[in-house]
C-alpha atoms as a PDB file:
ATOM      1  CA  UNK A   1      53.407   5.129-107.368  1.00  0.00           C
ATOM      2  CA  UNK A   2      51.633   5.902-103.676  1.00  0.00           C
ATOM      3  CA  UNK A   3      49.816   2.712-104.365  1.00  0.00           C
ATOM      4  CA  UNK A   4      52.995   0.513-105.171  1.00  0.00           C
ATOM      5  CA  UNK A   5      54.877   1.924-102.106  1.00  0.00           C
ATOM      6  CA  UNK A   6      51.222   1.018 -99.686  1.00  0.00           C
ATOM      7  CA  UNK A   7      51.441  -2.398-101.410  1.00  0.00           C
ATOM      8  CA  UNK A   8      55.257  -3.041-100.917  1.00  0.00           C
ATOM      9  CA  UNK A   9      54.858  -1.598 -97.171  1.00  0.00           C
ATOM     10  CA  UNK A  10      51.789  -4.089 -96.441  1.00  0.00           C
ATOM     11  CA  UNK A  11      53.488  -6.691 -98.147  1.00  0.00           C
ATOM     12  CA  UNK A  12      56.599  -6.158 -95.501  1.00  0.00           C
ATOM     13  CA  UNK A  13      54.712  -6.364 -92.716  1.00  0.00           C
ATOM     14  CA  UNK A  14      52.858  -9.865 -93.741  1.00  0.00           C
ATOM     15  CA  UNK A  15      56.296 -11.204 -94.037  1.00  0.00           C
ATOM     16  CA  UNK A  16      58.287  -9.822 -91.288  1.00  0.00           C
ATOM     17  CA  UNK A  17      55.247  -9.267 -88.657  1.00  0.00           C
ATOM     18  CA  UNK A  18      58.302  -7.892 -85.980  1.00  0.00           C
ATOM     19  CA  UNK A  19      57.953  -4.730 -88.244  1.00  0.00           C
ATOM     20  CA  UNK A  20      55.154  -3.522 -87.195  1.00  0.00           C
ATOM     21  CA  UNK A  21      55.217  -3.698 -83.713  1.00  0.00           C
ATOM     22  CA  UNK A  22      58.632  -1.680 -84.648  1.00  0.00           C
ATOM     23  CA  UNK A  23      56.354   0.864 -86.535  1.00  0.00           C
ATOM     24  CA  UNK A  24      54.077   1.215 -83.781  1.00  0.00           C
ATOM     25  CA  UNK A  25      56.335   1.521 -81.330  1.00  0.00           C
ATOM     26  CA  UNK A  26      57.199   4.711 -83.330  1.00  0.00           C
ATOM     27  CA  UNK A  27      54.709   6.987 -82.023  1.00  0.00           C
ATOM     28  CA  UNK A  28      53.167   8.059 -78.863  1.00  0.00           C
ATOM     29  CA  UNK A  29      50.012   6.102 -77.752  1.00  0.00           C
ATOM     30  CA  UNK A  30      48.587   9.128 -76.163  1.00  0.00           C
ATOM     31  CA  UNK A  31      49.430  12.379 -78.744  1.00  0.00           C
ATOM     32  CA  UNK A  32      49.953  10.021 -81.960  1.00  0.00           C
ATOM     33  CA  UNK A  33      53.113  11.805 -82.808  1.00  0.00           C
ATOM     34  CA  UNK A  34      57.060  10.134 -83.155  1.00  0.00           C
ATOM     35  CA  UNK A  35      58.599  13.875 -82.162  1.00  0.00           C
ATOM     36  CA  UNK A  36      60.831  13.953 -78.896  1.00  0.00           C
ATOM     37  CA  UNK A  37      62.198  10.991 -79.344  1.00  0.00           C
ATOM     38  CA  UNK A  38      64.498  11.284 -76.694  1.00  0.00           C
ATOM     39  CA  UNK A  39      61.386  11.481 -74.253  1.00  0.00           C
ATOM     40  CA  UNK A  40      60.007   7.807 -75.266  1.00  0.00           C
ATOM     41  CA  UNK A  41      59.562   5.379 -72.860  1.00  0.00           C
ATOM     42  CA  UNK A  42      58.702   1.722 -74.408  1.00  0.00           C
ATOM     43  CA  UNK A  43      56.573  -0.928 -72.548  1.00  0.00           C
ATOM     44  CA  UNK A  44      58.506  -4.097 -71.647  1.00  0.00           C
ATOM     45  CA  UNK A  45      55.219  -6.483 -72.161  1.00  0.00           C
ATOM     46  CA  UNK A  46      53.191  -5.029 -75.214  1.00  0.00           C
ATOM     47  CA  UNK A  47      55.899  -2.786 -77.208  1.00  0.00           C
ATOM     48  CA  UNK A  48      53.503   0.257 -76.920  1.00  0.00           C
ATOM     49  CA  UNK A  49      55.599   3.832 -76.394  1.00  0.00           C
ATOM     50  CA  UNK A  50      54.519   7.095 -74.179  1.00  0.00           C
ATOM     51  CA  UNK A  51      56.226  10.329 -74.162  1.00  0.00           C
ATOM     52  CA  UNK A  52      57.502  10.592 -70.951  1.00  0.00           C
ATOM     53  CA  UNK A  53      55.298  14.176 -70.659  1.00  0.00           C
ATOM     54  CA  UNK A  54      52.375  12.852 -72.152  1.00  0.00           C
ATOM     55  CA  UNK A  55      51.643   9.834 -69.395  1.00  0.00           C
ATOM     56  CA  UNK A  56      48.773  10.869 -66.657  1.00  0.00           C
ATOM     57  CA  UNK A  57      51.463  11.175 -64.153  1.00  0.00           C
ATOM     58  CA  UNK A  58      54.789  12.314 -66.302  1.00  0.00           C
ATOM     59  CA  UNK A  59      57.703  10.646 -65.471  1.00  0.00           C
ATOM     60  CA  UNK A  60      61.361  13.102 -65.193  1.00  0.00           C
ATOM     61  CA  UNK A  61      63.350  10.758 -66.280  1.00  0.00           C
ATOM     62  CA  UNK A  62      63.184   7.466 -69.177  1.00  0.00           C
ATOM     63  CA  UNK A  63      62.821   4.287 -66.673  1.00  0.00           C
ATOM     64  CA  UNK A  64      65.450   1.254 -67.733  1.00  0.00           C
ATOM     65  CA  UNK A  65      62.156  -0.731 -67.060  1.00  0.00           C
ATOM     66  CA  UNK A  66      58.532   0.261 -67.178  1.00  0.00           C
ATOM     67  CA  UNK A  67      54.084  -0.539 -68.114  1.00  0.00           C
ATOM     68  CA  UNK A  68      52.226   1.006 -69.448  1.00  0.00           C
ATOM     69  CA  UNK A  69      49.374   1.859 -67.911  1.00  0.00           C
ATOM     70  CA  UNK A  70      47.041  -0.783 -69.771  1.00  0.00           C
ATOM     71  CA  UNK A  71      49.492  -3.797 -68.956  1.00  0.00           C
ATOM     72  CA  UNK A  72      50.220  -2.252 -65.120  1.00  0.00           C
ATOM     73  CA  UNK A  73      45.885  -2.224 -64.783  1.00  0.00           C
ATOM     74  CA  UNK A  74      45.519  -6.162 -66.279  1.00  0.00           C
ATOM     75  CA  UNK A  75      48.428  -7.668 -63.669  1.00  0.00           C
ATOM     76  CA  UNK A  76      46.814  -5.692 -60.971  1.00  0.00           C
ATOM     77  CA  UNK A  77      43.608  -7.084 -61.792  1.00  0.00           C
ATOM     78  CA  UNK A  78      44.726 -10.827 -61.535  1.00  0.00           C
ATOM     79  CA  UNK A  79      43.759 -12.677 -59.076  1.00  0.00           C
ATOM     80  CA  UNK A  80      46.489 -13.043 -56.320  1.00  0.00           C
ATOM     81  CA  UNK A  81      48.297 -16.025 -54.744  1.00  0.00           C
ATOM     82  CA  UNK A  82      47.365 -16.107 -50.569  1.00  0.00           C
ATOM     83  CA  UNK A  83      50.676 -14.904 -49.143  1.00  0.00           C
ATOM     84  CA  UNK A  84      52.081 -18.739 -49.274  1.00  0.00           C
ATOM     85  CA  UNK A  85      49.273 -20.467 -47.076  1.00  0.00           C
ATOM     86  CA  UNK A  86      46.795 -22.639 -48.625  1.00  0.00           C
ATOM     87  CA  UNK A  87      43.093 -21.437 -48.635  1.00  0.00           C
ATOM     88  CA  UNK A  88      40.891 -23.377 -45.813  1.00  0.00           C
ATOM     89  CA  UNK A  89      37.945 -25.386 -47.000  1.00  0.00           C
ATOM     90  CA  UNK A  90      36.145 -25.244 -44.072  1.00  0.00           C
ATOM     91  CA  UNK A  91      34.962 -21.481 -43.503  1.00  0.00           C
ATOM     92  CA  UNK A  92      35.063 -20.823 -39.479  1.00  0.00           C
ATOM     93  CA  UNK A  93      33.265 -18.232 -37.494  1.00  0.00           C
ATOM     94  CA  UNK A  94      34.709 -16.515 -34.887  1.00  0.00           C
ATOM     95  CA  UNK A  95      33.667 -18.359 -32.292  1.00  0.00           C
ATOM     96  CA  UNK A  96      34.203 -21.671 -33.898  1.00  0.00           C
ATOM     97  CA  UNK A  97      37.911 -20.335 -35.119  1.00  0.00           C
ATOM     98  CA  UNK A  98      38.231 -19.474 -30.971  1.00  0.00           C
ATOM     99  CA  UNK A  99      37.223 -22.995 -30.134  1.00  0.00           C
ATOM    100  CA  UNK A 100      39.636 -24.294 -32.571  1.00  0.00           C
ATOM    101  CA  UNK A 101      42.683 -22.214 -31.512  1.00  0.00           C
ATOM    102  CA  UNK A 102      41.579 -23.168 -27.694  1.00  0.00           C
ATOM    103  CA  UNK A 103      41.983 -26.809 -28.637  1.00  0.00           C
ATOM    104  CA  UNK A 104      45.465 -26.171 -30.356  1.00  0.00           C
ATOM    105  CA  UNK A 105      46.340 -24.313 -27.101  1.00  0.00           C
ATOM    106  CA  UNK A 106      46.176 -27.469 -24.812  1.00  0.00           C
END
């Protein structure tokens, strides 16, 4: 009977794949355990859920939106835009970047 409910359950999940992010999403990454419900806090990008008291710095209150810790690490390891100006291609020393600003000067 265990065997026919494991087959039915895997059988679920190959058709309707959105239930098992659901069933992940059930317990804590960090204890394993789906108690406290009322403490979970969900990532917005990869669906994976925290206790509130279980994350390395515990949060008071459940955040309307939140990372978890693996997703906040990857964006801030992306490289970043430069601030709206375009990179130089020509690298300048300091003097040759004081020339250059003396010339713009006159």
């Amino acid at each position: 009977l265990s065997s026919s409910l494991s087959l039915s359950f895997a059988l679920s999940l190959s058709l309707f794949p959105s239930l098992s992010l659901q069933a992940s999403a059930l317990l804590c990454h960090s204890c394993e355990k789906s108690t406290d419900r009322d403490s979970f806090v969900t990532c917005d990008e990869c669906t994976t859920s925290y206790h509130t008291f279980c994350l390395l710095t515990p949060l008071s209150v459940v955040p309307s939106v939140w990372r978890c810790p693996t997703c906040l690490a990857a964006e801030c390891a992306k490289q970043k835009d430069p601030y709206g100006f375009e990179q130089a291609k020509k690298e300048y020393t300091l003097d040759t970047f004081g020339e250059m600003a003396n010339r713009f000067k006159t």
